[in-house]
C-alpha atoms as a PDB file:
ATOM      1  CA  UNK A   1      -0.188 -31.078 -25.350  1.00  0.00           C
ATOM      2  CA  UNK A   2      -1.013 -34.509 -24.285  1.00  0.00           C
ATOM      3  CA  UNK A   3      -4.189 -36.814 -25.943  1.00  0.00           C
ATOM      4  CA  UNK A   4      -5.732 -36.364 -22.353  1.00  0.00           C
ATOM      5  CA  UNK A   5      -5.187 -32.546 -22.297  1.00  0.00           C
ATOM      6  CA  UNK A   6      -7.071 -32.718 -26.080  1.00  0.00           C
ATOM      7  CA  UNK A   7     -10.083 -34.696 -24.858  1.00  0.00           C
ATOM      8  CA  UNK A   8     -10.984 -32.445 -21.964  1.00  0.00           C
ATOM      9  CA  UNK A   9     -10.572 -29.693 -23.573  1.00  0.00           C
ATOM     10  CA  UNK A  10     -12.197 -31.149 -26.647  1.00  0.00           C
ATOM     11  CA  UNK A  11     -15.323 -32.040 -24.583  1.00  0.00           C
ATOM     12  CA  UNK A  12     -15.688 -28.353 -22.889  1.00  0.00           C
ATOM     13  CA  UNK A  13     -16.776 -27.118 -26.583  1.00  0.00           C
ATOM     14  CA  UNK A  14     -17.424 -30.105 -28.424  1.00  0.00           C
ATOM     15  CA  UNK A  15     -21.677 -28.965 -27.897  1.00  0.00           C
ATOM     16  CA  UNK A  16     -20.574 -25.136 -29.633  1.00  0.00           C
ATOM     17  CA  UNK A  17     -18.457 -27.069 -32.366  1.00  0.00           C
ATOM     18  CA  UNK A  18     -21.506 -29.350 -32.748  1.00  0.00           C
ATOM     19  CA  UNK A  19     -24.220 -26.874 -33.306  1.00  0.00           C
ATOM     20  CA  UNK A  20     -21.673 -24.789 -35.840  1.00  0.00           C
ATOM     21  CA  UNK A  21     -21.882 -27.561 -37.726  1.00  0.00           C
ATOM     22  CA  UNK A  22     -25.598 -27.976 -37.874  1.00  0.00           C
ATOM     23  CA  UNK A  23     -25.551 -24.699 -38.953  1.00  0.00           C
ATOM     24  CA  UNK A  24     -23.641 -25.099 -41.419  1.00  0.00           C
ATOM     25  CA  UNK A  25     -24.861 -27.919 -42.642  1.00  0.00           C
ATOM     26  CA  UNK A  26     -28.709 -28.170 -42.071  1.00  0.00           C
ATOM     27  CA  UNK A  27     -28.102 -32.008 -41.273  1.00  0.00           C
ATOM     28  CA  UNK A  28     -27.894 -33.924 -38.309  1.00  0.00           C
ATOM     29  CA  UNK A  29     -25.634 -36.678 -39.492  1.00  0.00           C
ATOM     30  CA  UNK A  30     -23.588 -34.330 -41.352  1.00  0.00           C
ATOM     31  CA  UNK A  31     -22.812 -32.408 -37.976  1.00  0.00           C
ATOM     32  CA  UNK A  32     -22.242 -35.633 -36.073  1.00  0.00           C
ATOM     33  CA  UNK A  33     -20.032 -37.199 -38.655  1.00  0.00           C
ATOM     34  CA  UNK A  34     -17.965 -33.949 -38.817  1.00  0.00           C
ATOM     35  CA  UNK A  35     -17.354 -33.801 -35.240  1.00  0.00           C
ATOM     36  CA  UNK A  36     -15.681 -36.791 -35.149  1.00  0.00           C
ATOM     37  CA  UNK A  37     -13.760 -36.705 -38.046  1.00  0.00           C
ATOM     38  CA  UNK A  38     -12.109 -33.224 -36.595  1.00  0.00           C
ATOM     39  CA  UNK A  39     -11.405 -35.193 -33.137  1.00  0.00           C
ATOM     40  CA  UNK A  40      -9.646 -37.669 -35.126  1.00  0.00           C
ATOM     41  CA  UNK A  41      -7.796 -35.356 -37.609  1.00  0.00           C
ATOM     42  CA  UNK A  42      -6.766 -33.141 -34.259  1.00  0.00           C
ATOM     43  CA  UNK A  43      -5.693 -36.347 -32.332  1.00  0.00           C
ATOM     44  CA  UNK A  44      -3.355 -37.472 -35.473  1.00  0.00           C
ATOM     45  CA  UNK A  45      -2.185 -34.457 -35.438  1.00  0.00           C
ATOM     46  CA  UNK A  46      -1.306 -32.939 -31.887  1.00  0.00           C
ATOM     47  CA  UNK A  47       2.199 -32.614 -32.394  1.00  0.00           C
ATOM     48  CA  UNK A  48       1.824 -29.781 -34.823  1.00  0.00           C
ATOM     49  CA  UNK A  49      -0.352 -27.732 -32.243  1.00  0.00           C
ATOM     50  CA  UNK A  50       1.930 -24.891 -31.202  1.00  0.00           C
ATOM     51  CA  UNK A  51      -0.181 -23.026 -28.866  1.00  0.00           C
ATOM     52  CA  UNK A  52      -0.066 -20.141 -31.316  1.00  0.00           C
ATOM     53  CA  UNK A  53      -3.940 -19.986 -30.812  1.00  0.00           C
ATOM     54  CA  UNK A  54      -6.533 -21.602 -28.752  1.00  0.00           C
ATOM     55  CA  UNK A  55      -7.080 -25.148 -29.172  1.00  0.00           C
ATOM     56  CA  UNK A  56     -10.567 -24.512 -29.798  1.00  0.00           C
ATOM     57  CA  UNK A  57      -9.793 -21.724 -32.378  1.00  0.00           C
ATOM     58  CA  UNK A  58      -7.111 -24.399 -33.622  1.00  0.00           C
ATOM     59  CA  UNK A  59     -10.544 -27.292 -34.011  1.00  0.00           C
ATOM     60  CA  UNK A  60     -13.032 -25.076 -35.508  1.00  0.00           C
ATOM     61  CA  UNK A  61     -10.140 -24.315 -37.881  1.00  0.00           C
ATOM     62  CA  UNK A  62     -10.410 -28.072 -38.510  1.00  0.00           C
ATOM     63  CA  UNK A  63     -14.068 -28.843 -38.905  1.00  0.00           C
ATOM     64  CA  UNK A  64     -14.602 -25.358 -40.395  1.00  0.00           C
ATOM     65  CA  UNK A  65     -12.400 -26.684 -43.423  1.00  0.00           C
ATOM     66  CA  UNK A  66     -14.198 -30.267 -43.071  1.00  0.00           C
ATOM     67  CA  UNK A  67     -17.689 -28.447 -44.010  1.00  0.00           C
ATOM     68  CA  UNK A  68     -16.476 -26.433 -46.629  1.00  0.00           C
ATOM     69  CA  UNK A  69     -14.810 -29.505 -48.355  1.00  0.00           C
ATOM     70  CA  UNK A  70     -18.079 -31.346 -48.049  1.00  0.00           C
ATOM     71  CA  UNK A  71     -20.257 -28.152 -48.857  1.00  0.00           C
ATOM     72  CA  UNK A  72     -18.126 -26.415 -51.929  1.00  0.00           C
ATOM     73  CA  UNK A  73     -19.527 -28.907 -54.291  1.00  0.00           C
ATOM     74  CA  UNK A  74     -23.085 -28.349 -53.253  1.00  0.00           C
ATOM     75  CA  UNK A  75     -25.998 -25.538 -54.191  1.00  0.00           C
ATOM     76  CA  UNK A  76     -26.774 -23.224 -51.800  1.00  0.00           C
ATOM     77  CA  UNK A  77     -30.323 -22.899 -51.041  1.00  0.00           C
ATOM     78  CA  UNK A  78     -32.331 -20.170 -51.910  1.00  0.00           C
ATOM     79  CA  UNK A  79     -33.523 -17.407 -50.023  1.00  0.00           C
ATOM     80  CA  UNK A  80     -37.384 -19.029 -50.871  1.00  0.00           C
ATOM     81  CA  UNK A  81     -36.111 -21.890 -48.966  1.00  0.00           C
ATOM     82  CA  UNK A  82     -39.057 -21.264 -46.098  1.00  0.00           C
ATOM     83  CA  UNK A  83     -41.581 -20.629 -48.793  1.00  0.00           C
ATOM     84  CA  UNK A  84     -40.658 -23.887 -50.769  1.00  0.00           C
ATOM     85  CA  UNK A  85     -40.435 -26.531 -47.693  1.00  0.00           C
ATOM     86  CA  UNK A  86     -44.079 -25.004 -46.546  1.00  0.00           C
ATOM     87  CA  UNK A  87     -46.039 -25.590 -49.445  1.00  0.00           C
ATOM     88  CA  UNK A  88     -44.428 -28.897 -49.300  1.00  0.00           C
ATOM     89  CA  UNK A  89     -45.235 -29.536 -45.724  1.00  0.00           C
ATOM     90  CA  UNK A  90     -48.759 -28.700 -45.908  1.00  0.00           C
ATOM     91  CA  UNK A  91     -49.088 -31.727 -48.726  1.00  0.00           C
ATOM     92  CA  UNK A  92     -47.427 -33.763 -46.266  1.00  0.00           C
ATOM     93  CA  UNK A  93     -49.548 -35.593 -44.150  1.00  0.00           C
ATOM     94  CA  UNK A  94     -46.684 -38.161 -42.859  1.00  0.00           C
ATOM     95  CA  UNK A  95     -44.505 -35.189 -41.855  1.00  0.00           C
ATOM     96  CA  UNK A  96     -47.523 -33.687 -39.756  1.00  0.00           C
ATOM     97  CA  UNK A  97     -48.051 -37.263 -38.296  1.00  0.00           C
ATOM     98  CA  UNK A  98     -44.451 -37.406 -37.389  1.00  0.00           C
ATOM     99  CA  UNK A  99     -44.399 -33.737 -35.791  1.00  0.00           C
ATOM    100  CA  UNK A 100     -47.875 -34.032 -33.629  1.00  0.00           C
ATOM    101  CA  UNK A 101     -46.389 -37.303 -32.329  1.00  0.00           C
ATOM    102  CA  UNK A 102     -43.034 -36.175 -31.350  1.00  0.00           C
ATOM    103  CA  UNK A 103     -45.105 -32.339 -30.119  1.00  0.00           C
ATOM    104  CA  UNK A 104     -47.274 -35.014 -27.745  1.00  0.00           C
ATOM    105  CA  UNK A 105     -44.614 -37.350 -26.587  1.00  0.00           C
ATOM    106  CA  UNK A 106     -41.930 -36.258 -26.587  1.00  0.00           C
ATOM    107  CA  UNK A 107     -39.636 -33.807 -23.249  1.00  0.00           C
ATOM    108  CA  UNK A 108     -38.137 -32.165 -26.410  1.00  0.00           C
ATOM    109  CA  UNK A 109     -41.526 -31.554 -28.090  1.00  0.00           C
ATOM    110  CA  UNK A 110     -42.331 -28.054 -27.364  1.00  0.00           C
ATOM    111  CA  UNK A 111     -43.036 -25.643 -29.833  1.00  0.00           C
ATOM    112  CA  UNK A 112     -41.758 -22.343 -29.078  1.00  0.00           C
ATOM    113  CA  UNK A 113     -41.880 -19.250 -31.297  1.00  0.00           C
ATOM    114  CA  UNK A 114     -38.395 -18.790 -30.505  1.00  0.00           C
ATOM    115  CA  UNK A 115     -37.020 -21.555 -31.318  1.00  0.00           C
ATOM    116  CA  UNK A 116     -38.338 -21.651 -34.661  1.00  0.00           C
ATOM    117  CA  UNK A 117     -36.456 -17.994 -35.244  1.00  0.00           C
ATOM    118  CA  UNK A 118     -33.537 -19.927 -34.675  1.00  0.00           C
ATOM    119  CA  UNK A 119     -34.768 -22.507 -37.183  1.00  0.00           C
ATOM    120  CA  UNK A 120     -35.411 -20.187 -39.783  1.00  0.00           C
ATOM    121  CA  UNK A 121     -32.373 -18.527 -39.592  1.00  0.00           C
ATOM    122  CA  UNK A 122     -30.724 -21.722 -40.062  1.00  0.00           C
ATOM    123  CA  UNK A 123     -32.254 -22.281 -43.358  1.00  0.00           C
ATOM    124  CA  UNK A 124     -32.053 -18.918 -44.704  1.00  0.00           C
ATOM    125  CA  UNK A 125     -28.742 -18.277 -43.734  1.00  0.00           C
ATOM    126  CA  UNK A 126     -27.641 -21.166 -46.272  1.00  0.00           C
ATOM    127  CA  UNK A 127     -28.858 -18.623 -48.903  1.00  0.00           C
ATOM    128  CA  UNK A 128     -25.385 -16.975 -48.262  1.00  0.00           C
ATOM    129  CA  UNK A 129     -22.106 -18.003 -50.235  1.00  0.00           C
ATOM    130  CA  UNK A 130     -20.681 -20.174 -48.334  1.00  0.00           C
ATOM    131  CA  UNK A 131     -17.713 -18.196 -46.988  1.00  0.00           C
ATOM    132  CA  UNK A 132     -19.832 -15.176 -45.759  1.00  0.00           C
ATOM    133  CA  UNK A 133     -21.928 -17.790 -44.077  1.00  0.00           C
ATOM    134  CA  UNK A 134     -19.200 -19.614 -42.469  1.00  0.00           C
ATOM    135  CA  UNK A 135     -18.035 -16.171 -41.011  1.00  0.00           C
ATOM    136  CA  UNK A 136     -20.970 -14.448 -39.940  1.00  0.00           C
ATOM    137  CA  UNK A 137     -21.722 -18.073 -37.660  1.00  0.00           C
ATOM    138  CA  UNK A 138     -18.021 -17.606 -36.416  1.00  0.00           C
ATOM    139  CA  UNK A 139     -18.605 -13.845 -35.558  1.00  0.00           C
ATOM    140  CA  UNK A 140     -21.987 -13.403 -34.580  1.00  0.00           C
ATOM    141  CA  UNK A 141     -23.018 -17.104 -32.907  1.00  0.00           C
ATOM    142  CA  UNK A 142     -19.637 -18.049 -31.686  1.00  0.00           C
ATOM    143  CA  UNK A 143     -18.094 -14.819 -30.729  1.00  0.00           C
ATOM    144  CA  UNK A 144     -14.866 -15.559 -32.952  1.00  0.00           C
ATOM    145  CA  UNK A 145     -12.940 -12.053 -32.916  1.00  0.00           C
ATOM    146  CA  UNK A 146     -11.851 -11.218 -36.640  1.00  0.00           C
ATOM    147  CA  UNK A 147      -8.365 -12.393 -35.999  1.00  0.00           C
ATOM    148  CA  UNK A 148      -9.435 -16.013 -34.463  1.00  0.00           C
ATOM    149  CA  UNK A 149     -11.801 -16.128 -37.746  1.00  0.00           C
ATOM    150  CA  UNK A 150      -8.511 -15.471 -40.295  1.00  0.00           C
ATOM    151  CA  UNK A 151      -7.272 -18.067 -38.339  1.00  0.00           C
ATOM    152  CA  UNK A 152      -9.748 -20.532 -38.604  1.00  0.00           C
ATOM    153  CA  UNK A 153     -10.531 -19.713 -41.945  1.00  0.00           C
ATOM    154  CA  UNK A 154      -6.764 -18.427 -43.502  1.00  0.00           C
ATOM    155  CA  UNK A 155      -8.338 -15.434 -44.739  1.00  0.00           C
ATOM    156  CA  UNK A 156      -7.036 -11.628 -44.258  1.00  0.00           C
ATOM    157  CA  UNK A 157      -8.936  -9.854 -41.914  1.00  0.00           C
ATOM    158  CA  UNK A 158      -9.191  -7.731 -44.237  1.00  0.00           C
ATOM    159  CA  UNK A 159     -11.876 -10.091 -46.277  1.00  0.00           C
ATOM    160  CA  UNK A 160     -13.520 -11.539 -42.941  1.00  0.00           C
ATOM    161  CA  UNK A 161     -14.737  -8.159 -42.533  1.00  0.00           C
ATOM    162  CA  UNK A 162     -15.905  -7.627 -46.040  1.00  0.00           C
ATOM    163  CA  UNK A 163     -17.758 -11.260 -45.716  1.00  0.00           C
ATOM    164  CA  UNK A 164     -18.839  -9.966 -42.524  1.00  0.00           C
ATOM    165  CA  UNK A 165     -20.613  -6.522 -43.490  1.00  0.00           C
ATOM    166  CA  UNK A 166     -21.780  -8.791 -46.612  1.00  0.00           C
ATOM    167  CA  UNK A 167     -23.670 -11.746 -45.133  1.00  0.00           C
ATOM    168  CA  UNK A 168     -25.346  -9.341 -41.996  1.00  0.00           C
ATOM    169  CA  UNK A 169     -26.485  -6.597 -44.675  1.00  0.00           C
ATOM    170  CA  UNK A 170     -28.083  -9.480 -46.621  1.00  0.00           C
ATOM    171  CA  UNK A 171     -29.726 -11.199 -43.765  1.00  0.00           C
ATOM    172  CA  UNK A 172     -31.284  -7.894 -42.779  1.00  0.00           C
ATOM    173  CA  UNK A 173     -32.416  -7.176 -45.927  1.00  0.00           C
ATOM    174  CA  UNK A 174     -34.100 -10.766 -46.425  1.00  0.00           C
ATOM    175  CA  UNK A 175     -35.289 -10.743 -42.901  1.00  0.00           C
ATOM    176  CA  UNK A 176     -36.635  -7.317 -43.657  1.00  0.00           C
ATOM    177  CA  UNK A 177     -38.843  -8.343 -46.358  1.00  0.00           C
ATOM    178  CA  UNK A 178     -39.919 -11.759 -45.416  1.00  0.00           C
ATOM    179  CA  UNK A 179     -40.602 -11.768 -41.108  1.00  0.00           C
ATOM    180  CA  UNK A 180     -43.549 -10.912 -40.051  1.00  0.00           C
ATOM    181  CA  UNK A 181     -41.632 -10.319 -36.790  1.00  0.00           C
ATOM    182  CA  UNK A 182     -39.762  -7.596 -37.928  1.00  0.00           C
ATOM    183  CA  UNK A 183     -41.982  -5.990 -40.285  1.00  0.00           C
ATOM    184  CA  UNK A 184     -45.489  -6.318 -40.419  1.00  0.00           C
ATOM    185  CA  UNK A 185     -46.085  -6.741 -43.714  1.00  0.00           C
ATOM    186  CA  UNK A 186     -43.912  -9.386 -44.451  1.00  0.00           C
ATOM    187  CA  UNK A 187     -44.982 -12.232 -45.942  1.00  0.00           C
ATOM    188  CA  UNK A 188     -43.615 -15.203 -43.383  1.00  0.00           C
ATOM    189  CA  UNK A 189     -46.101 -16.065 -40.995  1.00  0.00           C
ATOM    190  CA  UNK A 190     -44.738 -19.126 -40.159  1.00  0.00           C
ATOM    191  CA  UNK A 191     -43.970 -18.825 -36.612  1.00  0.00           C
ATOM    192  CA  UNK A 192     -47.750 -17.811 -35.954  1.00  0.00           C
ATOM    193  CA  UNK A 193     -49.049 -20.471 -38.053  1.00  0.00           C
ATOM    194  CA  UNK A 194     -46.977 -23.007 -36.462  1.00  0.00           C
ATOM    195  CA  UNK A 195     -47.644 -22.145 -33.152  1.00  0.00           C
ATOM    196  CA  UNK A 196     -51.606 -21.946 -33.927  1.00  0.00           C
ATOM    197  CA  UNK A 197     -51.032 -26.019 -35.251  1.00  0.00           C
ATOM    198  CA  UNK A 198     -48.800 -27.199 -32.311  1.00  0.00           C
ATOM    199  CA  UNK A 199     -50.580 -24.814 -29.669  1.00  0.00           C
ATOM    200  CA  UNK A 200     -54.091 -24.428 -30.095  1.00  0.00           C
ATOM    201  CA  UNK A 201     -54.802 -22.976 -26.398  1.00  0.00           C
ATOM    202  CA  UNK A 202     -51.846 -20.594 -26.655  1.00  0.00           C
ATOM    203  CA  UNK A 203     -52.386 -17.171 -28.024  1.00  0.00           C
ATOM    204  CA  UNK A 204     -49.618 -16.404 -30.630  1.00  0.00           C
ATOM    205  CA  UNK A 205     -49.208 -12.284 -29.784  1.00  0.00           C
ATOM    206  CA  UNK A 206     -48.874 -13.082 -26.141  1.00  0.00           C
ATOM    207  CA  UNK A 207     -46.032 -15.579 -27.311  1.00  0.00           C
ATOM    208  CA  UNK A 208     -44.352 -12.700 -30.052  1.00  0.00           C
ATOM    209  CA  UNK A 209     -44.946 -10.306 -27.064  1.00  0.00           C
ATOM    210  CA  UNK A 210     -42.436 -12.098 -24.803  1.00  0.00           C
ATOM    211  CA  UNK A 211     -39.919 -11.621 -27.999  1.00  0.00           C
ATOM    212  CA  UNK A 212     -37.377  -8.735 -27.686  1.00  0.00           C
ATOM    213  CA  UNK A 213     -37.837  -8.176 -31.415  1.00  0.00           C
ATOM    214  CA  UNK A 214     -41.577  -8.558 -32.048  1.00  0.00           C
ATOM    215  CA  UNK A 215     -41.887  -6.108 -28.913  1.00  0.00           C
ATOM    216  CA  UNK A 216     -39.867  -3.223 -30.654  1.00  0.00           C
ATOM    217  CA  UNK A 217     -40.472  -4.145 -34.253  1.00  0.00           C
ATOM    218  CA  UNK A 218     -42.165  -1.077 -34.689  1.00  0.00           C
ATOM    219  CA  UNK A 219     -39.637   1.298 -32.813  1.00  0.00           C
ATOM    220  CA  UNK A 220     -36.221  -0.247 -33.998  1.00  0.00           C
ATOM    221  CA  UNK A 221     -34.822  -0.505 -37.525  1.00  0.00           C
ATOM    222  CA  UNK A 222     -34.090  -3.566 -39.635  1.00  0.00           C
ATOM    223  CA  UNK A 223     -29.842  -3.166 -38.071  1.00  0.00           C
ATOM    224  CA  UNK A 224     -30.912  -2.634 -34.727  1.00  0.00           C
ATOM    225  CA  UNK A 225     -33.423  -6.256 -34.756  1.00  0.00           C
ATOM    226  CA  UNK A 226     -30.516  -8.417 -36.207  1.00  0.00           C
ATOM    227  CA  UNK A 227     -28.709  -8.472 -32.635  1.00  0.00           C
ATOM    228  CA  UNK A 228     -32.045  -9.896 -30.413  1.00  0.00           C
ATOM    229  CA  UNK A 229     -32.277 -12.426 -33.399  1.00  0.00           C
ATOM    230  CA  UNK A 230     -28.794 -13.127 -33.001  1.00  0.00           C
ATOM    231  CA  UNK A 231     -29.071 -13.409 -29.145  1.00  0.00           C
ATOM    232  CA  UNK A 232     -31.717 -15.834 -29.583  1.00  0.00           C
ATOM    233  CA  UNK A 233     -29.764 -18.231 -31.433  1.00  0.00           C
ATOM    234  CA  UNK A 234     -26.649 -17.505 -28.959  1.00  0.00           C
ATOM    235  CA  UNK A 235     -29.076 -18.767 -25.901  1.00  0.00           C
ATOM    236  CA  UNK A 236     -30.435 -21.852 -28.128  1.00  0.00           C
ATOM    237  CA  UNK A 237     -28.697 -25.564 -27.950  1.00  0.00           C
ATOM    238  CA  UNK A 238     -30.255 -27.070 -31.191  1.00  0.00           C
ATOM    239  CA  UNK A 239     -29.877 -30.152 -30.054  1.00  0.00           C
ATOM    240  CA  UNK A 240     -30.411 -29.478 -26.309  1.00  0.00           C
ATOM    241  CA  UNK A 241     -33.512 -27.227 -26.322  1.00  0.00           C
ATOM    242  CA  UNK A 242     -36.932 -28.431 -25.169  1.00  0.00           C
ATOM    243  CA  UNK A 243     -37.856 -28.338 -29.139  1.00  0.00           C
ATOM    244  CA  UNK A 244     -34.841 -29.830 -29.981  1.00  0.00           C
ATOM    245  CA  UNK A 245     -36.487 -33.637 -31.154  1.00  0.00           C
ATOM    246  CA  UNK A 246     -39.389 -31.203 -33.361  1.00  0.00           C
ATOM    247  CA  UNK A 247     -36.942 -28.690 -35.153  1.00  0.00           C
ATOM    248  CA  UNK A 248     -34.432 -30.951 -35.555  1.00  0.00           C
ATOM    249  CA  UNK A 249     -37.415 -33.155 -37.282  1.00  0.00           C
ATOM    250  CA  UNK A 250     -38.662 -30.160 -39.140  1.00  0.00           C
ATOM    251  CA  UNK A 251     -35.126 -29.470 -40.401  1.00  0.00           C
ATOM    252  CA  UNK A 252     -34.834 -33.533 -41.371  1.00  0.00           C
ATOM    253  CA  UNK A 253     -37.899 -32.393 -43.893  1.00  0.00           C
ATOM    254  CA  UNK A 254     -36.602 -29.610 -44.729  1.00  0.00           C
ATOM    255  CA  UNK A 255     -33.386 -30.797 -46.114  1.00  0.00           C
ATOM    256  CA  UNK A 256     -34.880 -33.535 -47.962  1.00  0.00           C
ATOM    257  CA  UNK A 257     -37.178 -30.893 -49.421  1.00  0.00           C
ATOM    258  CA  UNK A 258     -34.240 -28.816 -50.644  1.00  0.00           C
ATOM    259  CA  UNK A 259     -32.316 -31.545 -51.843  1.00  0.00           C
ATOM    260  CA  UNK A 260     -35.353 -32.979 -54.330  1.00  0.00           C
ATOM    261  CA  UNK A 261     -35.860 -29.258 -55.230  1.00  0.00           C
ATOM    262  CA  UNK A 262     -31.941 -28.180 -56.216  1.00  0.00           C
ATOM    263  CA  UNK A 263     -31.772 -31.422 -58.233  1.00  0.00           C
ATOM    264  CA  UNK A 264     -34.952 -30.197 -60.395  1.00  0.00           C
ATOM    265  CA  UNK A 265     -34.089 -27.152 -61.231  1.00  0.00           C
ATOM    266  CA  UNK A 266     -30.075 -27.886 -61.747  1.00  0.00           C
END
């Protein structure tokens, strides 16, 4: 394979490598910085790409070790994390500053009640160990089959699908307890509440009712809701979406938020 051959394929999934990473990582810079690094690690090393899997299996291999090297060391956040950064928020008046300016100036402004599924996910999914959550992004986000994933992630596919069944039992079950969405009596209210701040005109249940999953909360159980919530990550660019510039703000916040809190109570 040539350099040339490497870039353009490089640039056809660079976006998908980029938002794995934000995933992964809950920052920004981290995802960015990552990105390159794996360009540059791939481009040193081209000569030992065999072809004996894709080269984009080959690259998420790379930046897929790249995060856990820089993650390993860290906490994972807990599965409060939404409960935490709100109470926080709400004494922020800087943050809400920051948000209304970027909600009334900005082409990626929008608040959208799906969008900020996607956002929550991302922040509760780093609740997982970090193994189970690099594989249930591969599998369920990226459409990795288990073989690409014990690839990427030199693991027998015999433990991708244990990490698998794992990290998608405990999602349900948080998501279970805790979204509002999925059953009414949960106690995260966020998206509602958010859209009531950034929307004022717009009536949240006409929003939730456009929702696959709000729609047939009531008719579905918690296994059968985890796919729509998938799907709506699947269709989201995090960094493309017209909410992109506020969740990728909100995230900023909530990262800091985490970081302060995980040092206190080491």
């Amino acid at each position: 394979m040539t350099v040339d051959q490497l870039t353009g394929e490089f640039e056809s999934f660079q976006r998908e490598l980029k938002s794995f990473l934000l995933r992964m990582t809950a920052s920004v810079q981290d995802a960015e910085d990552i990105v390159q690094e794996t360009y540059l690690k791939a481009h040193s090393r081209i000569d030992t790409f065999r072809g004996e899997s894709s080269l984009k299996t080959w690259m998420f291999s790379i930046a897929s070790n790249l995060a856990r090297d820089l993650l390993k060391s860290r906490k994972r956040w807990p599965e409060t994390v939404t409960d935490i950064c709100r109470e926080e928020a709400l004494g922020n008046r800087q943050f809400f500053r920051e948000a209304m300016q970027i909600r009334q100036t900005s082409p990626q402004g929008n608040f959208e009640i799906r969008e900020h599924i996607a956002f929550c996910f991302t922040c509760i999914s780093k609740s997982l160990p970090l193994e189970g959550h690099l594989v249930l992004l591969l599998k369920e986000l990226y459409g990795f089959k288990v073989k690409e994933i014990s690839q990427i992630l030199q693991l027998s596919e015999a433990m991708v699908k244990y990490h698998l069944h794992v990290s998608r039992s405990k999602m349900m079950e948080i998501f279970d307890h805790r979204c509002s969405l999925i059953n009414k009596e949960g106690i995260c209210y966020q998206c509602t509440e958010l859209n009531g701040i950034f929307n004022p005109k717009q009536n949240a249940q006409q929003e939730l009712l456009k929702i696959e999953m709000a729609r047939e909360a009531e008719n579905r159980n918690r296994d059968e809701l985890f796919d729509p919530r998938m799907r709506i990550l699947q269709e989201l660019d995090p960094f493309e979406s017209g909410a992109a510039e506020l969740q990728l703000h909100h995230l900023e916040h909530n990262r800091q938020v985490m970081e302060k809190y995980l040092e206190e109570n080491s």
